[in-house]
Protein backbone atom coordinates (compact mmCIF):
# COMPACT_ATOMS: atom_id res chain seq x y z
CA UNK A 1 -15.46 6.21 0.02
CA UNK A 2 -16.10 9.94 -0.92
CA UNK A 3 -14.39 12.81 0.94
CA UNK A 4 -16.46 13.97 4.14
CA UNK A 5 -16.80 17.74 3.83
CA UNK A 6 -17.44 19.84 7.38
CA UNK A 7 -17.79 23.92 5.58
CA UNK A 8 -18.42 25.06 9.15
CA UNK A 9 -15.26 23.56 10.72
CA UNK A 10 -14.72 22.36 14.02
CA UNK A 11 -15.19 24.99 16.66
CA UNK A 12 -14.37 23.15 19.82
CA UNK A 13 -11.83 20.93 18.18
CA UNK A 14 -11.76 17.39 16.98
CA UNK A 15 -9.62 14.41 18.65
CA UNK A 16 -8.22 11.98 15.87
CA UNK A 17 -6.76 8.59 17.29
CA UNK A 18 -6.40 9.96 20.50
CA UNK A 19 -4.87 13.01 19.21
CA UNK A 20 -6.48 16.44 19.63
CA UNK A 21 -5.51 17.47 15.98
CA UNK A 22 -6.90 20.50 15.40
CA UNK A 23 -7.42 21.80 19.08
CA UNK A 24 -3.55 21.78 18.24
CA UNK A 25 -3.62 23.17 15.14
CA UNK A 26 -6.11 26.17 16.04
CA UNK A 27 -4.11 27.20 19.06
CA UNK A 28 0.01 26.53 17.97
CA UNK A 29 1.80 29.46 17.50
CA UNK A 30 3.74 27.36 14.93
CA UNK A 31 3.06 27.23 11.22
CA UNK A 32 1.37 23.97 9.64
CA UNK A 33 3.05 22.21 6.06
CA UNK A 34 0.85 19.47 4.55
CA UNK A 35 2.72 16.70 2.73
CA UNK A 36 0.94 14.42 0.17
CA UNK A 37 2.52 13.27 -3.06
CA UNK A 38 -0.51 11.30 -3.32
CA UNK A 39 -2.05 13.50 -6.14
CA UNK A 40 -1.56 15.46 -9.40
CA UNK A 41 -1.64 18.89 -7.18
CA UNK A 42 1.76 18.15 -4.93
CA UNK A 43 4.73 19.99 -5.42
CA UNK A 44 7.51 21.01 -3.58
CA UNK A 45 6.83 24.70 -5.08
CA UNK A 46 4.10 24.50 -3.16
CA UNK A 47 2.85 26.96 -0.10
CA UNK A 48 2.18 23.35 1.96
CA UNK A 49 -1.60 23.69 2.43
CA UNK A 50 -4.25 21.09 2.35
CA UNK A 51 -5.15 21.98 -1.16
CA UNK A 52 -2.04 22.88 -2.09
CA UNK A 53 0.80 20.36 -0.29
CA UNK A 54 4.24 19.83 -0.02
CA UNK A 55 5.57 16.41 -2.37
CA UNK A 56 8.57 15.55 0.33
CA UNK A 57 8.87 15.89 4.28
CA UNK A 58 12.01 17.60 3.65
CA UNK A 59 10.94 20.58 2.09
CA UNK A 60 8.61 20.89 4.80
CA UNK A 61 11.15 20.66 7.20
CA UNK A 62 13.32 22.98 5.18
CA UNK A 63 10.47 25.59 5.96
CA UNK A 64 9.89 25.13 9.48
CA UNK A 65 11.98 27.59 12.15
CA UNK A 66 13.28 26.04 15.10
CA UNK A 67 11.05 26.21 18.23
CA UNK A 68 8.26 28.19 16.64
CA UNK A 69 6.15 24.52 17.30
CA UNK A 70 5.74 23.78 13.45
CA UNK A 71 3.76 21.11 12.60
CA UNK A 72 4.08 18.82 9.28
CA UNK A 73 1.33 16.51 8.48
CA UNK A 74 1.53 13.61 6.28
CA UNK A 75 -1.21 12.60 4.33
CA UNK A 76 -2.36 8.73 4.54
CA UNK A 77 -0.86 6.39 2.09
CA UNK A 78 2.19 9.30 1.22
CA UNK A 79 5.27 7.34 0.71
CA UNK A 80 8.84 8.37 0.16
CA UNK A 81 11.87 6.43 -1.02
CA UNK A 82 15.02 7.19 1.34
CA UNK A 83 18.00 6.53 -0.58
CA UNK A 84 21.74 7.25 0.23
CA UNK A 85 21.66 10.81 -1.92
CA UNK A 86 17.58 11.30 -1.08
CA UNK A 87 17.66 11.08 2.68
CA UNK A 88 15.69 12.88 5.31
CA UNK A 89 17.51 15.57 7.53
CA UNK A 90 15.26 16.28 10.43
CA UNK A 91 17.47 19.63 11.56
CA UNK A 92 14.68 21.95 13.11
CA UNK A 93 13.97 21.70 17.03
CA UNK A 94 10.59 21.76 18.08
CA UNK A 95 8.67 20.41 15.38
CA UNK A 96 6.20 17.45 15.05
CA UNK A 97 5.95 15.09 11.96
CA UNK A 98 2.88 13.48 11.84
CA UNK A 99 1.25 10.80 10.19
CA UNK A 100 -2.37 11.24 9.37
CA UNK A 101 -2.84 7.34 8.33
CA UNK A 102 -4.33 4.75 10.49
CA UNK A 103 -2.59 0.94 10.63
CA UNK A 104 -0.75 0.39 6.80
CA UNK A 105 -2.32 3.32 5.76
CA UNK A 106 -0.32 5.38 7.50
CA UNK A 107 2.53 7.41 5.64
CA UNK A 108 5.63 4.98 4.92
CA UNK A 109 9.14 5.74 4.34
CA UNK A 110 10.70 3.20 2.15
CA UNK A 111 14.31 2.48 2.39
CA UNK A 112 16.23 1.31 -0.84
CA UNK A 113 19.12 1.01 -3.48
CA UNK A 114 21.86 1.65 -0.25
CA UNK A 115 22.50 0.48 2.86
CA UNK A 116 23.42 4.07 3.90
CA UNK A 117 19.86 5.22 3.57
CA UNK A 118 18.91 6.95 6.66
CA UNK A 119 16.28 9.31 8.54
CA UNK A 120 18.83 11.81 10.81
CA UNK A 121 17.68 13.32 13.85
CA UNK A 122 19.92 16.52 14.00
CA UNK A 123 17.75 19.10 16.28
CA UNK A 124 16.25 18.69 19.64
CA UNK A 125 12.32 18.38 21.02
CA UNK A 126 10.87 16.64 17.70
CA UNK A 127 7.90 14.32 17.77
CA UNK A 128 7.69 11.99 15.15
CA UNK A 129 4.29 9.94 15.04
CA UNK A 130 2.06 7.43 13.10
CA UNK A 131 4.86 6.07 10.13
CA UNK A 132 5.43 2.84 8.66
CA UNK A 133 9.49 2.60 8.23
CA UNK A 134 10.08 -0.61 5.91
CA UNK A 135 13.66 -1.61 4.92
CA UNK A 136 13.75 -2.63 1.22
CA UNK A 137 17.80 -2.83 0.79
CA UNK A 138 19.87 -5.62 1.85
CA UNK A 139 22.43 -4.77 4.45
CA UNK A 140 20.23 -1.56 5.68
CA UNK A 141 22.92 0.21 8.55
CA UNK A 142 19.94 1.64 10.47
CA UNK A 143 16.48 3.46 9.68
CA UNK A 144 16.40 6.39 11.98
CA UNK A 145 20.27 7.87 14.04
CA UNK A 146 22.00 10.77 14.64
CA UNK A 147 21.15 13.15 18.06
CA UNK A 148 18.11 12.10 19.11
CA UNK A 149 17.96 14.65 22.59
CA UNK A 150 14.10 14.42 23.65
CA UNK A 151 12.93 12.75 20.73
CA UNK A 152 9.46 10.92 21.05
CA UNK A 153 8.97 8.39 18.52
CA UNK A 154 4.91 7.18 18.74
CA UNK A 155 2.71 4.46 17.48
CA UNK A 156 5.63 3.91 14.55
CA UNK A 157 6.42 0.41 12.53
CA UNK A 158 9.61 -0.06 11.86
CA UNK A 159 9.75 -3.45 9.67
CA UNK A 160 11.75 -5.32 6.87
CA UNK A 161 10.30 -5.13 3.72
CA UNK A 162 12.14 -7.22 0.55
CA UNK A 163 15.17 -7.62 2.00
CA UNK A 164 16.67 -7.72 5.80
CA UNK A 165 18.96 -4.73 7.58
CA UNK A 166 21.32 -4.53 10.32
CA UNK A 167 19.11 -2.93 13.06
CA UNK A 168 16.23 -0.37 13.23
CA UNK A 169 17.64 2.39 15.51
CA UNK A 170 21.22 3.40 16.48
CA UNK A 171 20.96 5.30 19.51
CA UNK A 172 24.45 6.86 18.98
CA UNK A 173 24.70 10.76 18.92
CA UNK A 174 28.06 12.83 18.66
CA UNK A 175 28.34 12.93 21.95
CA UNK A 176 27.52 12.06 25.88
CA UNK A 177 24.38 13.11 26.12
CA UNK A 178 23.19 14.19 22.92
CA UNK A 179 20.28 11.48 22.72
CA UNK A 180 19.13 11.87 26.37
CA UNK A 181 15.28 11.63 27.21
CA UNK A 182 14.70 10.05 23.56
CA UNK A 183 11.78 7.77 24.10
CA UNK A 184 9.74 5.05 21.93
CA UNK A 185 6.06 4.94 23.04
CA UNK A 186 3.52 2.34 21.44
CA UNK A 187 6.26 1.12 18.74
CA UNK A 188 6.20 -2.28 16.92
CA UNK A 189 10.01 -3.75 15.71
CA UNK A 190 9.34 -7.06 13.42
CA UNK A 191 11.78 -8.81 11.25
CA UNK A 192 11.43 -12.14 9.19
CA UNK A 193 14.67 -13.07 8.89
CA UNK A 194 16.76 -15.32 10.71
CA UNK A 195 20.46 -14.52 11.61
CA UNK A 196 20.69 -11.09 9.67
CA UNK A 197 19.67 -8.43 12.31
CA UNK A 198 21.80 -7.36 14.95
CA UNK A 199 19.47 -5.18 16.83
CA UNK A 200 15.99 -3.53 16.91
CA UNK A 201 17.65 -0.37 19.01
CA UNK A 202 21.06 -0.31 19.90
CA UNK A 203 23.48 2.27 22.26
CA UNK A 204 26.81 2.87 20.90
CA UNK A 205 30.29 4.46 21.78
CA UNK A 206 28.24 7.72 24.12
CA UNK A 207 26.26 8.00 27.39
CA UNK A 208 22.69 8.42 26.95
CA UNK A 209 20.07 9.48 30.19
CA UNK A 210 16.97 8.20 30.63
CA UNK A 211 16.12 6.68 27.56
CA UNK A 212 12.45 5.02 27.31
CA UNK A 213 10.54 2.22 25.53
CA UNK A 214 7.02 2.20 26.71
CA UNK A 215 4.28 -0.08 25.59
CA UNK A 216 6.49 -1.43 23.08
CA UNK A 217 6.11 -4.88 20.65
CA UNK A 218 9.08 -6.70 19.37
CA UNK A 219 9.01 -10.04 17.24
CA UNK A 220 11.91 -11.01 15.31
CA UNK A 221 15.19 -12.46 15.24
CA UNK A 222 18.44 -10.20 16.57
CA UNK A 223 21.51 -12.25 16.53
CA UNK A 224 22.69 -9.64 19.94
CA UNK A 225 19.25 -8.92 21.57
CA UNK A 226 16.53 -6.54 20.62
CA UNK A 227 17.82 -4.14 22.93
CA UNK A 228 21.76 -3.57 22.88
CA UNK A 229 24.02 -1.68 24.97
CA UNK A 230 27.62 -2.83 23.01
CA UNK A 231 30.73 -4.25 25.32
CA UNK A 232 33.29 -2.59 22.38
CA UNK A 233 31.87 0.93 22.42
CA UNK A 234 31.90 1.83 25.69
CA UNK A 235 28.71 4.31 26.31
CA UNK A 236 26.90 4.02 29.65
CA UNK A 237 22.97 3.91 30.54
CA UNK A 238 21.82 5.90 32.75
CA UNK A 239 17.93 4.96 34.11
CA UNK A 240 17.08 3.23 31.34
CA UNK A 241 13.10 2.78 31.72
CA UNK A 242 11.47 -0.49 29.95
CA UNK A 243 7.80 -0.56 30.60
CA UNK A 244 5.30 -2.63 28.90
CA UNK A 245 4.99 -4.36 26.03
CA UNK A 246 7.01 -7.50 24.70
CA UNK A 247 10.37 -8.11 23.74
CA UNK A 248 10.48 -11.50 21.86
CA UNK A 249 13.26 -12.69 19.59
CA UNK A 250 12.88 -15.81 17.78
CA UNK A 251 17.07 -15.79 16.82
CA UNK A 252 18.79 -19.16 18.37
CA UNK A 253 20.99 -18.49 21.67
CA UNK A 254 20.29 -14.70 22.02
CA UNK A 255 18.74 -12.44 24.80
CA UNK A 256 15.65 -10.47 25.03
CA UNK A 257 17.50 -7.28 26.25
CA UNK A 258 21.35 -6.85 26.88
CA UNK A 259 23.46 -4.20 27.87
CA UNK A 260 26.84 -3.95 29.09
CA UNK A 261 27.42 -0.83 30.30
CA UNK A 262 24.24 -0.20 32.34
CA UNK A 263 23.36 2.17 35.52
CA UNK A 264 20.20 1.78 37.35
CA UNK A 265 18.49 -0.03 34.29
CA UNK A 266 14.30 -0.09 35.12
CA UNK A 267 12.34 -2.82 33.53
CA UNK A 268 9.26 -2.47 35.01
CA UNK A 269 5.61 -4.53 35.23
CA UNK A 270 3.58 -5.46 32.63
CA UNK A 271 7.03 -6.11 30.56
CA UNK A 272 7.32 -9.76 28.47
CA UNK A 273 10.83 -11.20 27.74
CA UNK A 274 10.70 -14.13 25.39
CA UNK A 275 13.78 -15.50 23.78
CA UNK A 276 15.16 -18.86 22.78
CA UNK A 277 17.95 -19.20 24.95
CA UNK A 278 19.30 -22.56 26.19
CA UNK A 279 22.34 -22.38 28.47
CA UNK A 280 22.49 -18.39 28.80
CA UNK A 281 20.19 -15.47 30.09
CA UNK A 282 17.07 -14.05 29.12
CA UNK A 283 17.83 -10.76 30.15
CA UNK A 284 21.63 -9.71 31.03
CA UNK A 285 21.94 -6.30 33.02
CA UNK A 286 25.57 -4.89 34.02
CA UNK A 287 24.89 -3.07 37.07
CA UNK A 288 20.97 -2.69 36.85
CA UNK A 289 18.41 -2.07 39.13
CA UNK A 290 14.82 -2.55 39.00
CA UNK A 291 11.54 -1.05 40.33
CA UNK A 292 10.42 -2.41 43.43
CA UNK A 293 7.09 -3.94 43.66
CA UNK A 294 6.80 -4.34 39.72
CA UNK A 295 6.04 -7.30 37.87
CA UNK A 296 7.75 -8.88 34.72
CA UNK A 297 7.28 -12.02 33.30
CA UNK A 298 10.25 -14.04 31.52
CA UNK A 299 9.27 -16.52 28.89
CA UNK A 300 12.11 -18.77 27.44
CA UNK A 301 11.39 -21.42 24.59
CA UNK A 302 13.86 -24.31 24.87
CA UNK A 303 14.32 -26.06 21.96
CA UNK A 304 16.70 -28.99 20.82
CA UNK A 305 17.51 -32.90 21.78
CA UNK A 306 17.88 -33.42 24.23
CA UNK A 307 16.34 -30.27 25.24
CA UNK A 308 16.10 -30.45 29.19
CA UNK A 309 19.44 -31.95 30.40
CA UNK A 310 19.92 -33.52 33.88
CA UNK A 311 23.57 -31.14 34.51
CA UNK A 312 20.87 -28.04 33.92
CA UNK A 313 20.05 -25.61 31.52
CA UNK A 314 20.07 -21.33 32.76
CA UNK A 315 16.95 -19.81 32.02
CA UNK A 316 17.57 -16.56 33.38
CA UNK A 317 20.66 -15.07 35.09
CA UNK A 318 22.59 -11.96 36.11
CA UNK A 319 20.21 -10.07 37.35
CA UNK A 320 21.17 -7.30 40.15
CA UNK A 321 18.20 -7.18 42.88
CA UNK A 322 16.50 -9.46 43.95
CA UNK A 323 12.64 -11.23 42.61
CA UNK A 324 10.09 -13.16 44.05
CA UNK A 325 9.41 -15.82 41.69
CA UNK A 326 5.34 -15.54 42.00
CA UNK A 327 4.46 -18.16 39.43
CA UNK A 328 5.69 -20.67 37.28
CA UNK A 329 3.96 -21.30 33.77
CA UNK A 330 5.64 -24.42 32.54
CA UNK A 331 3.74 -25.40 28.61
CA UNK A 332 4.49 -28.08 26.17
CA UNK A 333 3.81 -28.33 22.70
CA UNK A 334 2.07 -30.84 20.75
CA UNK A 335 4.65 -33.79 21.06
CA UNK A 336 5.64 -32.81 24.92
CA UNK A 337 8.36 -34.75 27.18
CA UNK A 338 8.85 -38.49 27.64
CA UNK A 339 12.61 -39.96 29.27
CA UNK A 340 12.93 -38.67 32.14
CA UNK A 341 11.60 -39.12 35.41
CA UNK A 342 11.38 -35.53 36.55
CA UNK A 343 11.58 -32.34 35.70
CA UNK A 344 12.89 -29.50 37.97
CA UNK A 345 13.13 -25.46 38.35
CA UNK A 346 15.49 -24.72 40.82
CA UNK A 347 17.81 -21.43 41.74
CA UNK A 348 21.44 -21.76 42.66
CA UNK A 349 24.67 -20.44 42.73
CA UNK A 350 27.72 -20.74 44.89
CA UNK A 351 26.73 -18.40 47.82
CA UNK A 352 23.01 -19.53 48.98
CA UNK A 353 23.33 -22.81 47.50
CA UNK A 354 20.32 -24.92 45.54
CA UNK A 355 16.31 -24.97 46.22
CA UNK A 356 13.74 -27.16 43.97
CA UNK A 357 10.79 -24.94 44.05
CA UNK A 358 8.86 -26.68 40.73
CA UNK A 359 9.06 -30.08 40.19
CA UNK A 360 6.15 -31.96 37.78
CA UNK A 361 6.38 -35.90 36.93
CA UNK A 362 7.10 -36.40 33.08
CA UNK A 363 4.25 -38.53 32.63
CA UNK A 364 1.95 -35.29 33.17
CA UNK A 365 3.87 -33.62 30.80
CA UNK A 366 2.60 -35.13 27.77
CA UNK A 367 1.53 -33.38 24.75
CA UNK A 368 -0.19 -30.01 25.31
CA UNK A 369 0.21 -29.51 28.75
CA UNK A 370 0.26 -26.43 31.01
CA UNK A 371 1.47 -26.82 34.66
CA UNK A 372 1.59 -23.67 37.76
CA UNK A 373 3.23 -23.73 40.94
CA UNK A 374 -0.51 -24.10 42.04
CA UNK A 375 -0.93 -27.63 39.94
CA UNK A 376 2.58 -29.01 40.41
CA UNK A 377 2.07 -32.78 41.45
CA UNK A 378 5.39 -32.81 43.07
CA UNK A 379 6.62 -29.48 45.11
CA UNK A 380 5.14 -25.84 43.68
CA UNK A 381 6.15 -22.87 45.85
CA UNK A 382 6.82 -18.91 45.54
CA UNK A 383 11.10 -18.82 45.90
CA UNK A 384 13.56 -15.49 46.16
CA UNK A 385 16.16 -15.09 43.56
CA UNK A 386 18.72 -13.54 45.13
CA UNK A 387 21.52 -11.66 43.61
CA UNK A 388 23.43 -13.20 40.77
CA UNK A 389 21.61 -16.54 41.39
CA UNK A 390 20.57 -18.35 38.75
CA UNK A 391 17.45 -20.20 37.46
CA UNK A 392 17.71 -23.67 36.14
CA UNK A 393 16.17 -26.29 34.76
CA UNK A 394 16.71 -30.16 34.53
CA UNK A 395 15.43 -33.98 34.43
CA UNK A 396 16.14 -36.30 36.73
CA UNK A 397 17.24 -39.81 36.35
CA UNK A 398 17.48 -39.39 32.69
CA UNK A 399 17.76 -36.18 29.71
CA UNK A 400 14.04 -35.31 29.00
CA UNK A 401 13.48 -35.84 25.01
CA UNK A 402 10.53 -34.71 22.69
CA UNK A 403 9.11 -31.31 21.48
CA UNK A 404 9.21 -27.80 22.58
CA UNK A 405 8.88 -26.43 26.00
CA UNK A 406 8.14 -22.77 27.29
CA UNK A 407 8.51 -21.65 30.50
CA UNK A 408 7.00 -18.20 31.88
CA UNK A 409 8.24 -16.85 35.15
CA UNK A 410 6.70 -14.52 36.73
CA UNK A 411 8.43 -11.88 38.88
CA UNK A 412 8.14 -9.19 41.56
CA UNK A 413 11.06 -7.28 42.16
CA UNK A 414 11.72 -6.69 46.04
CA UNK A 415 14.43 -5.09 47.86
CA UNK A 416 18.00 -7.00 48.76
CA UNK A 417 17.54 -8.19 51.75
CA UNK A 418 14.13 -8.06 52.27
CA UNK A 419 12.57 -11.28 52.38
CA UNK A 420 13.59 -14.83 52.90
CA UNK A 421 14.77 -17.08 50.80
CA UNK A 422 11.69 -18.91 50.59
CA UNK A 423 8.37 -16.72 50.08
């Protein structure tokens, strides 16, 4: 495709992908480095103009002055290798890196030969937008740490390549409060590998203030949960916000999200937890609360045989607050449930006691088959899960055998005391 030419330029401004590039560029007080190592012309000798760019992100940042609003563009298809001894120091505040790529041709940051290869954060205020991050080292620590105050990560990939990592992002810092207000908006987390990854993001040993995943898509396997707040290192959340997207991980017996050092976690509507979990939560909050009125939904795949046992099996626990259970979305796969008599959704624990509020006969629960609250043959209402009650599952007269079943709940978070416990 040859190279669109506009001699006249853009008087008014131009929006790219949403993004009002050159209205920006026109008006920032800041200077602008271009970064392309694409052709014969880059060099880091370079003045970092369009015709004349930058070869590595570095120098560019190496050139930029901190809060002047600098802005470094990165051509489509650029790519860097990140290496233990070539790494990228992001140490200027007030900057924004920024991919000019669309989908895989956006820039990409390959990281290989050590498991120490890393992109630091080191300065406040720095938008970082539109990369591919692909780990290509076995054993890869983490792609992006150090202090990430008010950093806003935005429509990135962060993915393994050739060979599987640890985790994606280590929300650590040097200190309490050094990665407050970082945020990922629009962000996609995917592994491949089973049993290998810890963690998409994880918070370490400090305290960290509202930090914020919005609209963001995780599919993989994390052997802790895609988002991890550590029992061993201590650091608190503080109004964590979770809004949007979907958290699935494929790994055996892990959450969706877990954190154990939590104040006034947020997941809010519009959020999808999937995990394969069979006897433990979904989603396991410390001292969380949640948004009232907001909706989440809770998907668990339970797998094994028997899978659906008639002592019960937890779908979801722990949670501080309480929920409306508004639906029920109970699926089988293509080989369904045969056994049992039964099978039952029901809340309990030792303070308000048990409630059936889904109940379906296993003979309509043959291959392929989706039943609601609203189709239940049996009983099908709206319940309250109260604080720390639990949601279970079992058969009756017999263990239910056969394929794989997923069950969707869908909730609206209410405050304690509120309603009743039937809704």
């Amino acid at each position: 495709m040859p190279i669109s030419h506009y001699p006249s330029g853009f008087p008014h401004g131009i929006t790219i992908k949403g993004f009002p590039l050159f209205t920006v560029l026109q008006t920032t007080r800041g200077k602008v480095f271009y970064v392309d190592n694409n052709g014969c012309l880059s060099s880091d000798n370079n003045e970092g103009t369009d015709k004349y760019p930058l070869k590595t992100i570095q120098e560019a940042v190496g050139r930029c002055v901190n809060d002047r609003g600098d802005v470094i563009l990165v051509a489509a298809n650029h790519k860097e290798v990140i290496t233990h001894t070539n790494t990228i120091n992001i140490d200027k505040s007030g900057i924004s890196i920024i991919g000019l790529g669309v989908q895989d041709a956006r820039p990409m940051l390959s990281y290989e030969t050590s498991d120490d290869a890393v992109l630091s954060v080191l300065a406040e205020n720095v938008y970082f937008g539109d990369f591919i991050l692909e780990g290509n080292i076995s054993g890869l620590k983490t792609m992006i740490t150090g202090d990430l105050l008010n950093l806003l990560a935005e429509n990135c990939t962060f993915r393994e390549g050739s060979a599987p990592g640890i985790k994606f992002v280590n929300i650590e810092g040097s200190a309490d409060n050094k990665c407050d207000g970082v945020k990922f908006v629009h962000c996609e987390f995917l592994n491949k590998t089973p049993s290998v990854y810890e963690s998409a993001a994880e918070f370490r040993t400090y305290d960290v203030v509202k930090p914020e995943f919005i609209d963001c898509n995780v599919f993989g396997y994390f052997t802790w949960a895609p988002l991890y707040n550590s029992l061993n290192f201590g650091g608190d959340i503080y109004d964590l916000l979770v809004d949007g997207g979907s958290w699935h991980n494929l790994e055996q017996y892990a959450h969706a999200i877990r954190t154990h050092h939590d104040q006034n976690g947020l997941i809010t509507k519009n959020t999808n937890l999937r995990a394969n979990r069979v006897g433990q939560p979904i989603l396991t909050f410390n001292t969380g609360r949640f948004d009232n009125g907001d909706m989440m939904v809770f998907t668990s795949d339970l797998k094994g045989a028997p899978q659906i046992l008639v002592t019960g099996t937890n779908i979801t626990r722990d949670i501080t607050g309480e929920f409306v259970i508004e639906d029920v979305i109970f699926e089988t796969d293509a080989t369904g449930l045969a056994t049992a008599t039964n099978i039952q959704l029901y809340r309990s624990n030792v303070v308000y006691g048990s409630e059936v509020f889904f109940e379906e006969a296993v003979s309509n629960l043959g291959p392929n088959s989706t039943v609601t609250l609203k189709t239940a043959s049996i009983i099908g209402h709206k319940t309250v899960l109260q604080h720390d009650q639990a949601v279970r599952m079992r058969a009756t007269v017999a263990n239910a055998t056969g394929g794989t079943v997923k069950v969707t709940l869908i909730l609206r978070t209410v405050t304690d005391g509120s309603v009743n416990q039937q809704d």
